[in-house]
C-alpha atoms as a PDB file:
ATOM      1  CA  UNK A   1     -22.301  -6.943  -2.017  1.00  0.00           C
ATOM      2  CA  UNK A   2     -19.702  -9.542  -1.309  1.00  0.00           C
ATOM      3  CA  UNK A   3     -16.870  -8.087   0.162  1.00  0.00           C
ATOM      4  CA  UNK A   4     -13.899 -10.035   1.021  1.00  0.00           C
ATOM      5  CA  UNK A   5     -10.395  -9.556   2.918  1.00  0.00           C
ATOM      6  CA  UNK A   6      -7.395 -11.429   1.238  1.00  0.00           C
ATOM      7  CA  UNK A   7      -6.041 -13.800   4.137  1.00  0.00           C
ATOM      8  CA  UNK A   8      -9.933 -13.698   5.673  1.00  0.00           C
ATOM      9  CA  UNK A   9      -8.897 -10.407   7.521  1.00  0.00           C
ATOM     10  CA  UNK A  10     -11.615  -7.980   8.713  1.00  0.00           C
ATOM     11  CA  UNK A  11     -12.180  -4.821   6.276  1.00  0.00           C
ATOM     12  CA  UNK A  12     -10.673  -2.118   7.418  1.00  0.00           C
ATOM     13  CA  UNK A  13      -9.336   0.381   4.851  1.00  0.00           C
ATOM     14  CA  UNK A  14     -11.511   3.939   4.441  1.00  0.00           C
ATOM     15  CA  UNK A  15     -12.519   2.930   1.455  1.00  0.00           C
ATOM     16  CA  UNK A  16     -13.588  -0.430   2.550  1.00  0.00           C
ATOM     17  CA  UNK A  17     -15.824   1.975   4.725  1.00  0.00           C
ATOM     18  CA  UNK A  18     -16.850   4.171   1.991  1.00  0.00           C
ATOM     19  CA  UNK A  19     -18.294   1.176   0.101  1.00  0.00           C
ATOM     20  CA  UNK A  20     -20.389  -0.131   3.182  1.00  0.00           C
ATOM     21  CA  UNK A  21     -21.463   3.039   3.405  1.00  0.00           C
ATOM     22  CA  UNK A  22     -20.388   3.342   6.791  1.00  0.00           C
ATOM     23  CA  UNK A  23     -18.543   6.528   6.099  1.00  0.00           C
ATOM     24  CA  UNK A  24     -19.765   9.174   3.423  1.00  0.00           C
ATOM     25  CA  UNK A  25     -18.674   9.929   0.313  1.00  0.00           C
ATOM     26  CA  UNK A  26     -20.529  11.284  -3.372  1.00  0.00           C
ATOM     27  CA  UNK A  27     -20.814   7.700  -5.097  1.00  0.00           C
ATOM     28  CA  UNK A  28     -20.689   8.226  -9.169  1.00  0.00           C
ATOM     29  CA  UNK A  29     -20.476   4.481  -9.670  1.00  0.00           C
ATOM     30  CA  UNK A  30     -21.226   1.274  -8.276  1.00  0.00           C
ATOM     31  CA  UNK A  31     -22.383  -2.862  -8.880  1.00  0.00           C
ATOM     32  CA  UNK A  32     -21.320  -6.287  -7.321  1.00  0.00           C
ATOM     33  CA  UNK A  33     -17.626  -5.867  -8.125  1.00  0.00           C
ATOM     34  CA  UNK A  34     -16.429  -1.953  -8.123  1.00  0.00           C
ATOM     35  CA  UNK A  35     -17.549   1.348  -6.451  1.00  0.00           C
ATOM     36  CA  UNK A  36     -16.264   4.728  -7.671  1.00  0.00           C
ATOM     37  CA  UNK A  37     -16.486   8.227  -5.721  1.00  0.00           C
ATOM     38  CA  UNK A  38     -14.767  11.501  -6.247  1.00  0.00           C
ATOM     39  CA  UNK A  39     -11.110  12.017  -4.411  1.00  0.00           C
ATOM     40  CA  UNK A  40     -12.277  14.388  -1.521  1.00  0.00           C
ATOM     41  CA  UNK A  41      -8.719  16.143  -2.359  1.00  0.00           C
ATOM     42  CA  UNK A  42      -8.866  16.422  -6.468  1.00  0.00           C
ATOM     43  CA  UNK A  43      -6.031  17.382  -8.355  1.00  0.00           C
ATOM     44  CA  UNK A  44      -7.923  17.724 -11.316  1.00  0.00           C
ATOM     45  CA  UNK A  45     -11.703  19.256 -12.146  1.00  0.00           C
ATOM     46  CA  UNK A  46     -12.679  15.393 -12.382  1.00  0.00           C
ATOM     47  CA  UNK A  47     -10.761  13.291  -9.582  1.00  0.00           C
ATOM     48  CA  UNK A  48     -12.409   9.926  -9.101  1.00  0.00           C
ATOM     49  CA  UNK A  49     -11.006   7.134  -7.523  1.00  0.00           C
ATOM     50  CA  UNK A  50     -12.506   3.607  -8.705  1.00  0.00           C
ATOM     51  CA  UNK A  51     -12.171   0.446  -6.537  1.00  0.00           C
ATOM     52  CA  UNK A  52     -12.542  -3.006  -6.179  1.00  0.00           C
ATOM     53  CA  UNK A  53     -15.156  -3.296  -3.757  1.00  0.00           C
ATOM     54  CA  UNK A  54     -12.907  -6.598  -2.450  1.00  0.00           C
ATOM     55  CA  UNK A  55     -10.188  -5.278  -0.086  1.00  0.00           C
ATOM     56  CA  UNK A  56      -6.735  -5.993  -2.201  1.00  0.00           C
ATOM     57  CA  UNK A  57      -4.020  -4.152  -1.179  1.00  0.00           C
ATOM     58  CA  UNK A  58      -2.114  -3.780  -3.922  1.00  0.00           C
ATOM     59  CA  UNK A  59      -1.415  -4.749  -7.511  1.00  0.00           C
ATOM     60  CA  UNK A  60       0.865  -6.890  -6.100  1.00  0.00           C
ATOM     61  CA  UNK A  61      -1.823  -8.581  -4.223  1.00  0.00           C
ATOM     62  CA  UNK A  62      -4.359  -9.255  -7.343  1.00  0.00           C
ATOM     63  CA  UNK A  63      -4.996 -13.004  -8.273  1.00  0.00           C
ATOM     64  CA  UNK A  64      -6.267 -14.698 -11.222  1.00  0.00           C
ATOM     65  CA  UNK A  65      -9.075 -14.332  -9.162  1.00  0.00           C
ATOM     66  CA  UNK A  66      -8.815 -11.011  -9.123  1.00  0.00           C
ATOM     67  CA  UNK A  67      -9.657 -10.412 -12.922  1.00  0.00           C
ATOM     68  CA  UNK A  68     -13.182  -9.326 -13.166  1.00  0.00           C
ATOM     69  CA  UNK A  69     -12.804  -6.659 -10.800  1.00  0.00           C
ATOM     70  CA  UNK A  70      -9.676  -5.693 -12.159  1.00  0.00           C
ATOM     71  CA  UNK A  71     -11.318  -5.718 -15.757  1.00  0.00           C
ATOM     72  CA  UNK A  72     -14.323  -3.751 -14.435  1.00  0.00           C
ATOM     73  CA  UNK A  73     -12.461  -1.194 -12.653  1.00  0.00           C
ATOM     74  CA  UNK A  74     -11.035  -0.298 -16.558  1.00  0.00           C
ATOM     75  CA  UNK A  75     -15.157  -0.720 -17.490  1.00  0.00           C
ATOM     76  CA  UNK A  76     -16.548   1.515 -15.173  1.00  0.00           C
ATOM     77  CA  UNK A  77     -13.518   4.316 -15.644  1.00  0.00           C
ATOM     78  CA  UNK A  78     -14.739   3.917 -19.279  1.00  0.00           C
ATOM     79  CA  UNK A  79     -18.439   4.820 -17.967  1.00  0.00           C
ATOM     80  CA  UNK A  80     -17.448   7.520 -16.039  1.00  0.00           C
ATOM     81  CA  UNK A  81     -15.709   9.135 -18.212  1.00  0.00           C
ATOM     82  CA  UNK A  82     -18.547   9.394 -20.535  1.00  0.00           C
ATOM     83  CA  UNK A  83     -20.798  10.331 -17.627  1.00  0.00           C
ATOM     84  CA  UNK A  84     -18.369  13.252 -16.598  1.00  0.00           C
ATOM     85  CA  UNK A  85     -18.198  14.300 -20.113  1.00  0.00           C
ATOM     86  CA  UNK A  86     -14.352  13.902 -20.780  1.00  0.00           C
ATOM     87  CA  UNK A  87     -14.275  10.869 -22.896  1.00  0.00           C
ATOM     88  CA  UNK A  88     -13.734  13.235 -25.996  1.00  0.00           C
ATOM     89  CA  UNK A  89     -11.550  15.375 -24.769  1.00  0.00           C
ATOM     90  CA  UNK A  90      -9.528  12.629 -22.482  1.00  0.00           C
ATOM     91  CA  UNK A  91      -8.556  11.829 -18.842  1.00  0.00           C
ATOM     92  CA  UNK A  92      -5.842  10.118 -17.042  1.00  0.00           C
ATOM     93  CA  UNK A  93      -5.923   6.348 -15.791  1.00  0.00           C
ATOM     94  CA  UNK A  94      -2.871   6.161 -12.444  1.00  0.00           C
ATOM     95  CA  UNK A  95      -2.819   2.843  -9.849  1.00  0.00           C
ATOM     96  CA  UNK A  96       0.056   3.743  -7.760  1.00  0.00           C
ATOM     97  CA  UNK A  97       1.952   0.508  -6.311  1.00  0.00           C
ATOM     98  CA  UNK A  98       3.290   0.634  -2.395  1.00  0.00           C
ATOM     99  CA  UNK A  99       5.470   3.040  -1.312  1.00  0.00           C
ATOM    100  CA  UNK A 100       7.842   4.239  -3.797  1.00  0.00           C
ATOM    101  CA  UNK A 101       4.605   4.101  -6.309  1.00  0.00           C
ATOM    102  CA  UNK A 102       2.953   6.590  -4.483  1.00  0.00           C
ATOM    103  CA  UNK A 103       0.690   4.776  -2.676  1.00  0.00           C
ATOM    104  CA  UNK A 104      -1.314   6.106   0.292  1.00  0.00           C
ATOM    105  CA  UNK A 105      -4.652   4.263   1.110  1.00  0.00           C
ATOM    106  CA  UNK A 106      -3.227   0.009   0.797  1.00  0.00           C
ATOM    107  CA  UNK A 107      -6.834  -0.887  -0.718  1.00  0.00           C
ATOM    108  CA  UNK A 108      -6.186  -1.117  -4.412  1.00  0.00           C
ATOM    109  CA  UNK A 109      -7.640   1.961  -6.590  1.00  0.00           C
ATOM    110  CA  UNK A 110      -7.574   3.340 -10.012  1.00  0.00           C
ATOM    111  CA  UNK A 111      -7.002   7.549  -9.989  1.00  0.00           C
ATOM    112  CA  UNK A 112      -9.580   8.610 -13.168  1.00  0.00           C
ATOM    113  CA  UNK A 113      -8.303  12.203 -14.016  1.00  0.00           C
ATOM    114  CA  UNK A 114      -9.371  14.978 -16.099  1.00  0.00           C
ATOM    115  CA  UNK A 115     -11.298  18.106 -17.230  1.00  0.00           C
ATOM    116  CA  UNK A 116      -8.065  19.503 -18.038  1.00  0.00           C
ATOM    117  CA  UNK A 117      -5.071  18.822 -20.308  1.00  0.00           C
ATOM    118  CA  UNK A 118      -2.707  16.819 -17.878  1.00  0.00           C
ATOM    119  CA  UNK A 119       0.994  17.529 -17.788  1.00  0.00           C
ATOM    120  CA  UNK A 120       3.879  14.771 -17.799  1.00  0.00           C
ATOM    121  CA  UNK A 121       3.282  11.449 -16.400  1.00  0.00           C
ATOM    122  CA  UNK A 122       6.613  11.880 -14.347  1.00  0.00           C
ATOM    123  CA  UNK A 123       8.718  14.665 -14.755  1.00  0.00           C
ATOM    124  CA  UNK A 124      12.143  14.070 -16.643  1.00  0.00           C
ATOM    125  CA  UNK A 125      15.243  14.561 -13.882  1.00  0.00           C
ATOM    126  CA  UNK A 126      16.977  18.058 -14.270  1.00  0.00           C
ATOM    127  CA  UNK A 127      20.459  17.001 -15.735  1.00  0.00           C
END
């Protein structure tokens, strides 16, 4: 698997690791452009993050370059779902962008969440 740093930087994130292999984690999907393993902290029954298996750090970072993976990463969520057995019933697609997004782990990832109705997206402010 090609894996590549923007800026020819060494990979470093944990989920650069995960998708070496050089630290565990329960793999549900994976090919040349996009691995997929369940969030070791889920928030839901199904809780799978799905990444490119380049190291981007952001949304802000993708590239015309960039689209396959990108498109893929919407592919495989697609394929999981159906694998999990909540395409029917439906899940929850969330990329959180830097900090104010929510975002934790600067390697780009897709949240896939479900096996449960989900609440609001973001909750309204209390007037």
């Amino acid at each position: 698997m090609g894996h590549r740093a923007k800026g020819g930087r060494t990979l470093s994130t944990i989920f650069s690791k995960i998708i070496s292999g050089e630290l565990p984690a329960t793999i549900v999907y994976q090919d040349d452009l996009v691995t997929a393993f369940r969030d070791i902290h889920p928030v839901a029954p199904v809780h799978i993050l799905i990444v490119p298996n380049a190291e981007i750090p952001t949304v802000n970072d993708l590239t015309e370059g960039d689209e396959r993976a990108a498109g893929r990463m919407f592919l495989a969520a697609r394929k999981i779902a159906e694998q999990e057995g909540i395409a029917e019933s439906g899940y929850r697609l969330i990329v959180n962008c830097n900090r104010d997004g929510g975002q934790e782990v600067y390697h780009l990832h897709m949240h896939l969440v479900g096996g449960r109705r989900m609440g609001p997206i973001v909750a309204r402010p209390s007037d």
